[in-house]
PDB file of N, CA and C in Angstrom:
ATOM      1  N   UNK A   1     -21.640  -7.241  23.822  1.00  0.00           N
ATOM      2  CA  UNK A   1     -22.460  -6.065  24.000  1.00  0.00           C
ATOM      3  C   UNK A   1     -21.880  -4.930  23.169  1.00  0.00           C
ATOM      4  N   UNK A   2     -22.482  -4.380  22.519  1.00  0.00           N
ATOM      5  CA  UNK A   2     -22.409  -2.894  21.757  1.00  0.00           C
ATOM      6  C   UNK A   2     -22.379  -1.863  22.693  1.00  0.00           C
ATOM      7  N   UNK A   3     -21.308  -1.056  21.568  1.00  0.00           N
ATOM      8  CA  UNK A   3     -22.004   0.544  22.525  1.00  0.00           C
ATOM      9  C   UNK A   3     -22.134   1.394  21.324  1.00  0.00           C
ATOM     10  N   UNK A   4     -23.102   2.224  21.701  1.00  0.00           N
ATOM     11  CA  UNK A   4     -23.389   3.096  20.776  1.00  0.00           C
ATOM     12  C   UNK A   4     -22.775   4.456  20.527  1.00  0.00           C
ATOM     13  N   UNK A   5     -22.436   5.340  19.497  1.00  0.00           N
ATOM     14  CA  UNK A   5     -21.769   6.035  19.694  1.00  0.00           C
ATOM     15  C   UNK A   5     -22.640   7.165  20.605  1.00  0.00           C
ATOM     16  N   UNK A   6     -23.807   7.453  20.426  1.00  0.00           N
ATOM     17  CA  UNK A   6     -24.385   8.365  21.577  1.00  0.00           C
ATOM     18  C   UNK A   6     -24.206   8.276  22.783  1.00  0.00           C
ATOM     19  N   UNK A   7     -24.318   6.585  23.009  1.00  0.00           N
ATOM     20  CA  UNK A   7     -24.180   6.422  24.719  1.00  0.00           C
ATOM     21  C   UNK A   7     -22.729   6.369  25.530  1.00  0.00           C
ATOM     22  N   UNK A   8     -21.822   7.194  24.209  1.00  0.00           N
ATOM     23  CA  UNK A   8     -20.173   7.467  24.612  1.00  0.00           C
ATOM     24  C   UNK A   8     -20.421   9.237  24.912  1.00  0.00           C
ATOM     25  N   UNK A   9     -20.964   9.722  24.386  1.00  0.00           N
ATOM     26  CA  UNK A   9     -21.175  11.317  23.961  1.00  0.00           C
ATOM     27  C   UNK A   9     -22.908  11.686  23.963  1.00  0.00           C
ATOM     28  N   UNK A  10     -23.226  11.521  24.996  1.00  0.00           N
ATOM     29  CA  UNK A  10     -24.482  12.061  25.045  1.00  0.00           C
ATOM     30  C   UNK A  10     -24.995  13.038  24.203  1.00  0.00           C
ATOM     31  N   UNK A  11     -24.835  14.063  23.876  1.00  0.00           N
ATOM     32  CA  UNK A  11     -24.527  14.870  23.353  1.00  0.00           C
ATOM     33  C   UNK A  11     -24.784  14.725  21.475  1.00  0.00           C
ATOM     34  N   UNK A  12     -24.488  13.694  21.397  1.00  0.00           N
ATOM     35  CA  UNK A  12     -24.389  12.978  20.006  1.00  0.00           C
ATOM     36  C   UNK A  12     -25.366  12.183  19.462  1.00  0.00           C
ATOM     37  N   UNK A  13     -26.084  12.681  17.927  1.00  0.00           N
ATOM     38  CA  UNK A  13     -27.086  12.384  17.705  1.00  0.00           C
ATOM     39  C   UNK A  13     -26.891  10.763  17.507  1.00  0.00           C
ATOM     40  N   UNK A  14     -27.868   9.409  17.795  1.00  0.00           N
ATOM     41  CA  UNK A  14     -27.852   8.404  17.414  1.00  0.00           C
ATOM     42  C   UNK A  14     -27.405   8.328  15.928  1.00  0.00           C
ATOM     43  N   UNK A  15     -27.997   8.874  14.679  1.00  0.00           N
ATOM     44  CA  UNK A  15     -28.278   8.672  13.597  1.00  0.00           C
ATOM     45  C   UNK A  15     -27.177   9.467  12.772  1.00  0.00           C
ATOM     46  N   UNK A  16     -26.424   9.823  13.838  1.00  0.00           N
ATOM     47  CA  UNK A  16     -25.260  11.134  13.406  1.00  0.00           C
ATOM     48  C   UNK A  16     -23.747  10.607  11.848  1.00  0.00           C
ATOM     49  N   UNK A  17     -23.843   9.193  12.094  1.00  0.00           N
ATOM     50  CA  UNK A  17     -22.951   8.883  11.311  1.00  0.00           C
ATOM     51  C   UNK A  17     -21.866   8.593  11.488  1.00  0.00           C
ATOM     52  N   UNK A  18     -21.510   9.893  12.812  1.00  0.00           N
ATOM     53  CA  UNK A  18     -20.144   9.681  13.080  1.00  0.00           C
ATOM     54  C   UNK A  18     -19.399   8.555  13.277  1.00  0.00           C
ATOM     55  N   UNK A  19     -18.509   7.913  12.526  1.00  0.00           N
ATOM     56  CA  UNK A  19     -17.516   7.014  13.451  1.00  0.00           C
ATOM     57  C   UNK A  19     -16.343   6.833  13.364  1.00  0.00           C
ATOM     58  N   UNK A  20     -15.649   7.506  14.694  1.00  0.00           N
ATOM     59  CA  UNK A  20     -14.620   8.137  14.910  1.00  0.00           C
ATOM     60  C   UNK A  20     -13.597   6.713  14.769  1.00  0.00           C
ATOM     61  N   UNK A  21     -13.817   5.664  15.055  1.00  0.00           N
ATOM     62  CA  UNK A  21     -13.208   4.377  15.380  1.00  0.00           C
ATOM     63  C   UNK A  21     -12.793   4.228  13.381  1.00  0.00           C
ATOM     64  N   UNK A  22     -14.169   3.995  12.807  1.00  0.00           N
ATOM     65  CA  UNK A  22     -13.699   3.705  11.425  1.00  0.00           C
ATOM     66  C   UNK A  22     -13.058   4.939  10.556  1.00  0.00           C
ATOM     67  N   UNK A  23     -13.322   6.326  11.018  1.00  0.00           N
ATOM     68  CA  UNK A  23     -12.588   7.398  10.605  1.00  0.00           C
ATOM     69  C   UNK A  23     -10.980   7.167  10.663  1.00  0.00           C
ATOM     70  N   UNK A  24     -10.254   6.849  11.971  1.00  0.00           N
ATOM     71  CA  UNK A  24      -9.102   6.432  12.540  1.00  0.00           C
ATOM     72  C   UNK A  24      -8.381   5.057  11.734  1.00  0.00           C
ATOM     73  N   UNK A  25      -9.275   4.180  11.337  1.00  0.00           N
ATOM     74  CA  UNK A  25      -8.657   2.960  10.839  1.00  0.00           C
ATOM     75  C   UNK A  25      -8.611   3.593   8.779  1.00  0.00           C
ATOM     76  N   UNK A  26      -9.379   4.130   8.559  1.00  0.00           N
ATOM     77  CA  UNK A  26      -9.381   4.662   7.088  1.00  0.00           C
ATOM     78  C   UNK A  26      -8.328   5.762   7.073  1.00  0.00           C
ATOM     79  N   UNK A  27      -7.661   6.445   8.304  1.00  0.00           N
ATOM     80  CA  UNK A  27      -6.741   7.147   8.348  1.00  0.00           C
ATOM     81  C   UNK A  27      -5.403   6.687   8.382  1.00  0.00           C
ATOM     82  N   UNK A  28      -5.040   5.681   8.822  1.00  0.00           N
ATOM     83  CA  UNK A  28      -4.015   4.448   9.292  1.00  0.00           C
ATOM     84  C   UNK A  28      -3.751   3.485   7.762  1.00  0.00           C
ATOM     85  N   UNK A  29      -5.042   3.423   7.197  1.00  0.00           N
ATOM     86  CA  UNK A  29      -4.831   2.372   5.651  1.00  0.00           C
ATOM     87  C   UNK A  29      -4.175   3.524   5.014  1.00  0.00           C
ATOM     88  N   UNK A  30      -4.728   5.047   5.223  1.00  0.00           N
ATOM     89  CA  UNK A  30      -3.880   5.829   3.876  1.00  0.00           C
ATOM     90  C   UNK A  30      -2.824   6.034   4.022  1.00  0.00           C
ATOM     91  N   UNK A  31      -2.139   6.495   5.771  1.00  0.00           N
ATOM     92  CA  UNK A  31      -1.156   6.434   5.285  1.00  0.00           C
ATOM     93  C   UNK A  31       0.092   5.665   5.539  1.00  0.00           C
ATOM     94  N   UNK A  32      -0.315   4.288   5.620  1.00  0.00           N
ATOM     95  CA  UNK A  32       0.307   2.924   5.349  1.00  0.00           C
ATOM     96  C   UNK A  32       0.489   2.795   3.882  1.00  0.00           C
ATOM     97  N   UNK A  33      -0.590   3.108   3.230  1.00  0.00           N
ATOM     98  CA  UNK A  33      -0.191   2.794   1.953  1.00  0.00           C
ATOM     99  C   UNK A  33       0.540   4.480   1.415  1.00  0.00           C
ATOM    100  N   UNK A  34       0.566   5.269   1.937  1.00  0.00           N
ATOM    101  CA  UNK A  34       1.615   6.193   1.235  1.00  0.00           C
ATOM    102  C   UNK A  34       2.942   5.730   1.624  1.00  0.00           C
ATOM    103  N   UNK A  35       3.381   5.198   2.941  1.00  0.00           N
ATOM    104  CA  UNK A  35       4.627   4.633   3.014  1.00  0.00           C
ATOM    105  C   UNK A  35       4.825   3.788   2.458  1.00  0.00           C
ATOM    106  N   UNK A  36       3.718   2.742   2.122  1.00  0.00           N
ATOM    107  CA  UNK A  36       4.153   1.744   0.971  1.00  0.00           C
ATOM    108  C   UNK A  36       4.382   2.135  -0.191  1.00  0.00           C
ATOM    109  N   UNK A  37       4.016   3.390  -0.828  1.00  0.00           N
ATOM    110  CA  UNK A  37       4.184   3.711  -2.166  1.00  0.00           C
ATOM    111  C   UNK A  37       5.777   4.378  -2.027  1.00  0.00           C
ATOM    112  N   UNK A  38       5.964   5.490  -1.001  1.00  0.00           N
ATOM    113  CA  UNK A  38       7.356   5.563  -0.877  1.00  0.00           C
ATOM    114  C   UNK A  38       8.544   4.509  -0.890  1.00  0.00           C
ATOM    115  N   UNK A  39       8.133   3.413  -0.418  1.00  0.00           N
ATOM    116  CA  UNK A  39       8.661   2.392  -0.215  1.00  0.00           C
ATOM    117  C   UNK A  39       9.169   1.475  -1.482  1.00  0.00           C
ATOM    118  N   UNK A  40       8.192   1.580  -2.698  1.00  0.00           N
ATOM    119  CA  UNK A  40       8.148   1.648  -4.023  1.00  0.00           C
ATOM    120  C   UNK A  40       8.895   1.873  -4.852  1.00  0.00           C
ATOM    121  N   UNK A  41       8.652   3.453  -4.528  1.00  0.00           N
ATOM    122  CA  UNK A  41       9.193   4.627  -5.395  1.00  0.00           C
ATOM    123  C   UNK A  41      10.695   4.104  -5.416  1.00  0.00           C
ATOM    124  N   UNK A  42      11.217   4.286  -3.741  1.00  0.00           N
ATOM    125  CA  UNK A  42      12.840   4.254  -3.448  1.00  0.00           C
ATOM    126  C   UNK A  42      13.859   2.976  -4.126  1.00  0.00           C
ATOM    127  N   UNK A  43      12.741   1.619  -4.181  1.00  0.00           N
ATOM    128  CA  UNK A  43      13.459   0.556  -4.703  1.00  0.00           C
ATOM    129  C   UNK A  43      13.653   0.591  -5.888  1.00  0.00           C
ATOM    130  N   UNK A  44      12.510   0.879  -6.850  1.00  0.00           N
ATOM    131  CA  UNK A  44      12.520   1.455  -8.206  1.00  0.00           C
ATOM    132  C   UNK A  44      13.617   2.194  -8.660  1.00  0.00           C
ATOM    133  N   UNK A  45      13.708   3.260  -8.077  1.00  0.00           N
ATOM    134  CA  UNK A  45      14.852   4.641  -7.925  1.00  0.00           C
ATOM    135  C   UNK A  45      16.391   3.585  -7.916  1.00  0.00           C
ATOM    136  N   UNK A  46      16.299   2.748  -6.889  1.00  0.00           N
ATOM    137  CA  UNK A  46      17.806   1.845  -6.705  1.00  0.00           C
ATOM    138  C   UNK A  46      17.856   0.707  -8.087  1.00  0.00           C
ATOM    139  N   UNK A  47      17.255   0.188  -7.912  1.00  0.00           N
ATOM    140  CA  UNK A  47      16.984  -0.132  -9.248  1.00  0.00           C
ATOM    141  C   UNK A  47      17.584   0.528 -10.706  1.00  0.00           C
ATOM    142  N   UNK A  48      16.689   1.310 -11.261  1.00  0.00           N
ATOM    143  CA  UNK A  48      17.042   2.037 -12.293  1.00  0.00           C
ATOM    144  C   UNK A  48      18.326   3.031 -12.269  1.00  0.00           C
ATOM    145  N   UNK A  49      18.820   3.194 -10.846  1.00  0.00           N
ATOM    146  CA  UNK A  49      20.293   3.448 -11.020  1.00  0.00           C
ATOM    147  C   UNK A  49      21.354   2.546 -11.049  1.00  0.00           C
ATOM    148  N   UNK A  50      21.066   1.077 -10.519  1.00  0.00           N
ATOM    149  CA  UNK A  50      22.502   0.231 -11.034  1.00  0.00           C
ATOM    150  C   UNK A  50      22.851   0.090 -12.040  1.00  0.00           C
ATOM    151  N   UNK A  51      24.216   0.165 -12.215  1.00  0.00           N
ATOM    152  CA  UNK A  51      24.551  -0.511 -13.037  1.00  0.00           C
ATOM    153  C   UNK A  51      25.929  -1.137 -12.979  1.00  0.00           C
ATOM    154  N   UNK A  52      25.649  -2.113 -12.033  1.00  0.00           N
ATOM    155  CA  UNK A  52      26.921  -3.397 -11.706  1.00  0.00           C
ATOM    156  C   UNK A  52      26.099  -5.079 -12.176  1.00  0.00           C
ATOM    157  N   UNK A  53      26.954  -5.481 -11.465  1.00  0.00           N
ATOM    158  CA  UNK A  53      27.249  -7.182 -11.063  1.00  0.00           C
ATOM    159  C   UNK A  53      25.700  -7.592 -11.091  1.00  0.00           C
ATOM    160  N   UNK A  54      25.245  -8.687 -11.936  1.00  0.00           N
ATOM    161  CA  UNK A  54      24.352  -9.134 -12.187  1.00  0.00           C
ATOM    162  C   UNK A  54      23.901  -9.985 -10.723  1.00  0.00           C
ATOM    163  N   UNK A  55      24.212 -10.077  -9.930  1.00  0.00           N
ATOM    164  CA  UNK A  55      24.026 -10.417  -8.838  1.00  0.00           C
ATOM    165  C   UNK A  55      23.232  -9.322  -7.600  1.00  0.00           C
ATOM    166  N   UNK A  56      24.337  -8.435  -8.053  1.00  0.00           N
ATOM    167  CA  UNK A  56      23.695  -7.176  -6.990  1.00  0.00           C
ATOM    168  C   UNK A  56      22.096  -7.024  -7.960  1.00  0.00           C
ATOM    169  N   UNK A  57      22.100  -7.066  -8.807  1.00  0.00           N
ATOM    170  CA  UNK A  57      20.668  -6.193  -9.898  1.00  0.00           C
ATOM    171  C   UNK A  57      19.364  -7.484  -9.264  1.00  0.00           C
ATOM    172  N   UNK A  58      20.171  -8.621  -9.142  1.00  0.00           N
ATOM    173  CA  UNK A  58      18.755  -9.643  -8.616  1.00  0.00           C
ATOM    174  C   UNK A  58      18.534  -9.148  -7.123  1.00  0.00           C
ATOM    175  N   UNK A  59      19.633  -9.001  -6.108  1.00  0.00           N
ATOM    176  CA  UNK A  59      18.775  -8.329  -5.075  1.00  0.00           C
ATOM    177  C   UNK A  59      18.015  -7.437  -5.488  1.00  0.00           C
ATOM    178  N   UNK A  60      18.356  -6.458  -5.797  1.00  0.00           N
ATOM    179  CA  UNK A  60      17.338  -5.142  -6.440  1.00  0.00           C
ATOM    180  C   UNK A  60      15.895  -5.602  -6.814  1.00  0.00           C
ATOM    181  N   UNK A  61      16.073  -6.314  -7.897  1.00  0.00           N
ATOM    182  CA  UNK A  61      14.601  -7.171  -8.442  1.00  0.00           C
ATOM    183  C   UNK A  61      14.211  -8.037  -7.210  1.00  0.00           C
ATOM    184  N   UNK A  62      14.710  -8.344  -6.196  1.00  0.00           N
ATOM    185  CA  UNK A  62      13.811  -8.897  -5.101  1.00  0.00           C
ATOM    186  C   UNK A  62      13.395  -8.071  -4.159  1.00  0.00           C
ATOM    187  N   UNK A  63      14.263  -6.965  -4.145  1.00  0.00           N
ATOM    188  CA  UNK A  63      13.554  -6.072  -2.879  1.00  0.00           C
ATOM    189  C   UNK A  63      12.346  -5.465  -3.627  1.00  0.00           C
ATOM    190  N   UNK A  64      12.730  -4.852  -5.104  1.00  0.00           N
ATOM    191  CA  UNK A  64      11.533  -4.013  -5.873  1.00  0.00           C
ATOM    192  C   UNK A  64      10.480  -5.216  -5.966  1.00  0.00           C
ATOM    193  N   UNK A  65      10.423  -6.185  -5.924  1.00  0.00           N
ATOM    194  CA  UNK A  65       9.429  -6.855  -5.909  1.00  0.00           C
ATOM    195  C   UNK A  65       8.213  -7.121  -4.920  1.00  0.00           C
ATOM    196  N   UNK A  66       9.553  -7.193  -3.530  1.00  0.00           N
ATOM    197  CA  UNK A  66       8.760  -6.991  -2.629  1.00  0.00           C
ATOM    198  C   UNK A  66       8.074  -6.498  -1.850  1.00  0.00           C
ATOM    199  N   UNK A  67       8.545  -4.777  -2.406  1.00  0.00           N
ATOM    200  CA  UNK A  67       7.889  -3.580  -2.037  1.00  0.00           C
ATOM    201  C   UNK A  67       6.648  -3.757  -3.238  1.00  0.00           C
ATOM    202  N   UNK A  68       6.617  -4.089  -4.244  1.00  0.00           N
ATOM    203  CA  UNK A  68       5.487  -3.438  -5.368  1.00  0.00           C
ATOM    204  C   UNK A  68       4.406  -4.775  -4.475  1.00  0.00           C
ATOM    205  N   UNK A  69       4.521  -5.754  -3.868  1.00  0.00           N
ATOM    206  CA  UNK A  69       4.010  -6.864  -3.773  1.00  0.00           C
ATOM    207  C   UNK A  69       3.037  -6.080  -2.320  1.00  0.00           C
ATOM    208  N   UNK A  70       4.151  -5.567  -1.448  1.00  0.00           N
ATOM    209  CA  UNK A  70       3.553  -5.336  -0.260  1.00  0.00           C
ATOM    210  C   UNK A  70       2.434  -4.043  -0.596  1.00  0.00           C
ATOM    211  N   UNK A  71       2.298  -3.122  -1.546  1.00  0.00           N
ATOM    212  CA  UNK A  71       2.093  -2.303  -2.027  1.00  0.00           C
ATOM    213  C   UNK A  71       0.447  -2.700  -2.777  1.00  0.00           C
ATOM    214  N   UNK A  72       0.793  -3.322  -3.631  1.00  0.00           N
ATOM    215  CA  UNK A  72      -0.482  -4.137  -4.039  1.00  0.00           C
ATOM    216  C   UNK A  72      -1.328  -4.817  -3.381  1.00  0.00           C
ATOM    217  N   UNK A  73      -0.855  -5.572  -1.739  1.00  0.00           N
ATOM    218  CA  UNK A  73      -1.920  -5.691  -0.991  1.00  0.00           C
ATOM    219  C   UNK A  73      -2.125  -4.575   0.174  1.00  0.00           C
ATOM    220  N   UNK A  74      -1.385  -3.865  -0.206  1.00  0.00           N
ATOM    221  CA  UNK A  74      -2.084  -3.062   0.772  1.00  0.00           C
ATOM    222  C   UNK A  74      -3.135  -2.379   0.195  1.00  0.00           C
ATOM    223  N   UNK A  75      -3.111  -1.768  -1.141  1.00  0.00           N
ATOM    224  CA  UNK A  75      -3.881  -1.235  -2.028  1.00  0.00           C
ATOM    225  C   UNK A  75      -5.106  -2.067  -2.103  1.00  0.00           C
ATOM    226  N   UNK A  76      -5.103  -3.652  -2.051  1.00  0.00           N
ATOM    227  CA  UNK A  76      -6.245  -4.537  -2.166  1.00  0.00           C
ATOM    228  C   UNK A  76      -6.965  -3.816  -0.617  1.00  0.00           C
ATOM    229  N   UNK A  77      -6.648  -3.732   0.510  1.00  0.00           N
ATOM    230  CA  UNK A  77      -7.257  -3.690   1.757  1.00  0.00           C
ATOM    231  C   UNK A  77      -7.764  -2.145   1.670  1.00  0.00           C
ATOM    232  N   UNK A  78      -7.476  -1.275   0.811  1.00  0.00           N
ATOM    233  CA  UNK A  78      -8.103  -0.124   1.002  1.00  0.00           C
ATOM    234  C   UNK A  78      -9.336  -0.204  -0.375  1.00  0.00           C
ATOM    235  N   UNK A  79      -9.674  -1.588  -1.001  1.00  0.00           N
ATOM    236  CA  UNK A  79     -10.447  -1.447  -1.582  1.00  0.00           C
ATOM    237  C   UNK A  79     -10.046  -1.259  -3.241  1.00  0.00           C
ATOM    238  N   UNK A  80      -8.652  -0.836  -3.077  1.00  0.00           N
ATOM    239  CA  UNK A  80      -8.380  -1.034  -4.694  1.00  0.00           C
ATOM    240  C   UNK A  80      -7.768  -1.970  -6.097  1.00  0.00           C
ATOM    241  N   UNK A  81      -8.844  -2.173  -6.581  1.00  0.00           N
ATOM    242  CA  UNK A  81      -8.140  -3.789  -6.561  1.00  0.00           C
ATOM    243  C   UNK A  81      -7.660  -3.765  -8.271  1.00  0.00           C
ATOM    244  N   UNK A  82      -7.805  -2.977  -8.702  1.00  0.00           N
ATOM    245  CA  UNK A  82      -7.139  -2.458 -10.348  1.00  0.00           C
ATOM    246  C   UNK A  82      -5.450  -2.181  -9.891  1.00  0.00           C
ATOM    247  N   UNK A  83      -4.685  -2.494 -10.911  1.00  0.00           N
ATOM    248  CA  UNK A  83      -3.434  -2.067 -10.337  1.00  0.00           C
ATOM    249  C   UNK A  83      -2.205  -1.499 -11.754  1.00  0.00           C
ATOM    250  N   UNK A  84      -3.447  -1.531 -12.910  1.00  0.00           N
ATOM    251  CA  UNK A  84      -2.804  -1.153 -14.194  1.00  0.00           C
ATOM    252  C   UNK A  84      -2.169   0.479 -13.980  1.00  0.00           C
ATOM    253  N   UNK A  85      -3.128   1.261 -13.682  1.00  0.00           N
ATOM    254  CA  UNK A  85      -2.987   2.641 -13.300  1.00  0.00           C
ATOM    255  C   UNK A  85      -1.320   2.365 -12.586  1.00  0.00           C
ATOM    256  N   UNK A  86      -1.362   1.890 -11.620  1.00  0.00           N
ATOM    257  CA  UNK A  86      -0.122   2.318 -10.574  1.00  0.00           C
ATOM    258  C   UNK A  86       1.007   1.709 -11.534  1.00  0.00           C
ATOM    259  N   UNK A  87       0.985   0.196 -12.355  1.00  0.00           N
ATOM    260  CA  UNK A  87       2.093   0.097 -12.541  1.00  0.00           C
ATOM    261  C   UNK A  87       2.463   0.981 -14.481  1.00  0.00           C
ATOM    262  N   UNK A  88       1.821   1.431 -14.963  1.00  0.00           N
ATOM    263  CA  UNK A  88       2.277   2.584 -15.427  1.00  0.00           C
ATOM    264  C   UNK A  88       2.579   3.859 -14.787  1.00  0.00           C
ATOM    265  N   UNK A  89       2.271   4.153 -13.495  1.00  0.00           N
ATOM    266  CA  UNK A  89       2.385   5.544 -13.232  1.00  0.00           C
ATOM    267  C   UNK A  89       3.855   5.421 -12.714  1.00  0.00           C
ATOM    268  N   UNK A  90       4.077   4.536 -11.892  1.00  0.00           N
ATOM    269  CA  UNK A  90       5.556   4.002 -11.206  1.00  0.00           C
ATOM    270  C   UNK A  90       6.145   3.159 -12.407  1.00  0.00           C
ATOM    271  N   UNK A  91       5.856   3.318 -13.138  1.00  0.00           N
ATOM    272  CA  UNK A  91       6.722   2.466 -14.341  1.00  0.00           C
ATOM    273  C   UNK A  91       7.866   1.237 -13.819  1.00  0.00           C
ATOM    274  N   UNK A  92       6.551   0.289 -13.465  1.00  0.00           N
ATOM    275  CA  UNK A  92       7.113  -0.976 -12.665  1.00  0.00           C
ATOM    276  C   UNK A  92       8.036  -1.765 -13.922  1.00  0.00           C
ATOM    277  N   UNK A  93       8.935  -2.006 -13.648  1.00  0.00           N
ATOM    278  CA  UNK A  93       9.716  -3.113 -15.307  1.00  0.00           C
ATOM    279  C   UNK A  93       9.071  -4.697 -14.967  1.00  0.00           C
ATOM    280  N   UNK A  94       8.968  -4.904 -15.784  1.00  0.00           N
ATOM    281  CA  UNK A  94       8.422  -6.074 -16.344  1.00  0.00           C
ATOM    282  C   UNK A  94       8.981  -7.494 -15.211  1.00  0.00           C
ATOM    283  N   UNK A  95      10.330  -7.049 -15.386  1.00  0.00           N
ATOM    284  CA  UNK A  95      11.115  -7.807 -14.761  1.00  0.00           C
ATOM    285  C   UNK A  95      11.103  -7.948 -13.538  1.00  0.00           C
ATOM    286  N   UNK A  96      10.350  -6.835 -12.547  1.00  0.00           N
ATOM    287  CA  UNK A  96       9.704  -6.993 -11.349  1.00  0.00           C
ATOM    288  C   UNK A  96       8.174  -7.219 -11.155  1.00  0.00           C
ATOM    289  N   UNK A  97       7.953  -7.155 -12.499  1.00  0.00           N
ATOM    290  CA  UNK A  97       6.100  -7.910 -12.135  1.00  0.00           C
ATOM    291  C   UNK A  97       6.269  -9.210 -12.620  1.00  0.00           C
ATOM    292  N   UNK A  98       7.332 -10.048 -13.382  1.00  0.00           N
ATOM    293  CA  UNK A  98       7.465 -11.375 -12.900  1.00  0.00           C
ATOM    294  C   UNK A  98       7.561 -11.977 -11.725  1.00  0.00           C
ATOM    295  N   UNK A  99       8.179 -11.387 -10.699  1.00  0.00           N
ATOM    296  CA  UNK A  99       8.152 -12.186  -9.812  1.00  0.00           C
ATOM    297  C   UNK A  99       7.213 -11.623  -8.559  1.00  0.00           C
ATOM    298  N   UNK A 100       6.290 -11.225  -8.802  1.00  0.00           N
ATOM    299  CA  UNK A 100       5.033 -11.237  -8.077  1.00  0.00           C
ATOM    300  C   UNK A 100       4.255 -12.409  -7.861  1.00  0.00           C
ATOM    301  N   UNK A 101       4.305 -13.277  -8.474  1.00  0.00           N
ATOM    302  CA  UNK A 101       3.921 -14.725  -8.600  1.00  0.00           C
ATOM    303  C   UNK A 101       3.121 -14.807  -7.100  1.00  0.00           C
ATOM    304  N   UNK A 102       2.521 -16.657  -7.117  1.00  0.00           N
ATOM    305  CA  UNK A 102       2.144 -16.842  -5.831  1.00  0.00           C
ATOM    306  C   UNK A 102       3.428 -16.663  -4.585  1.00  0.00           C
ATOM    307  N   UNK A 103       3.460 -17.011  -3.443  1.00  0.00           N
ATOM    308  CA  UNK A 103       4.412 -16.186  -2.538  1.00  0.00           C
ATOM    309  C   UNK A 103       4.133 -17.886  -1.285  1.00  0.00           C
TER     310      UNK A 103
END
């Protein structure tokens, strides 16, 4: 059974548009994906400051991977499914969009 948003808020036109339910979930994707972009940013940032042990630099390339990875689907679920823009704007290295691969 449905409910309608009028027959929550009398008051409220049928045809009104409002919906507070999908307003709330489009509020929750943005800013999931701003923590995912922070999330990004910071590995990137760790990243482009090492400079040790070729060992420590592959964790790095796996965490930055797996933030740009979690990042990109989250970006798919808000509808955006181009991803050239972001990885020039975050100047993703190469070396972490290799291993984006299947998962």
């Amino acid at each position: 059974m449905s409910t309608r948003m009028s027959s929550m808020w009398p008051g409220l036109p049928a045809d009104s548009g409002l919906d507070l339910l999908g307003h709330e979930i489009l509020a929750e994707k943005a800013a999931a994906l701003g923590r995912s972009g922070a999330k990004v940013e910071a590995t990137l940032a760790r990243l482009r400051e090492h400079q040790g042990d070729t060992d420590e630099r592959q964790a790095l390339l796996k965490s930055a991977a797996d933030a740009v990875h979690a990042y990109f689907i989250q970006r798919e679920l808000c509808g955006l499914k181009r991803h050239d823009s972001v990885i020039r704007d975050y100047a993703i290295p190469k070396a972490v969009l290799v291993r984006l691969g299947a998962r």
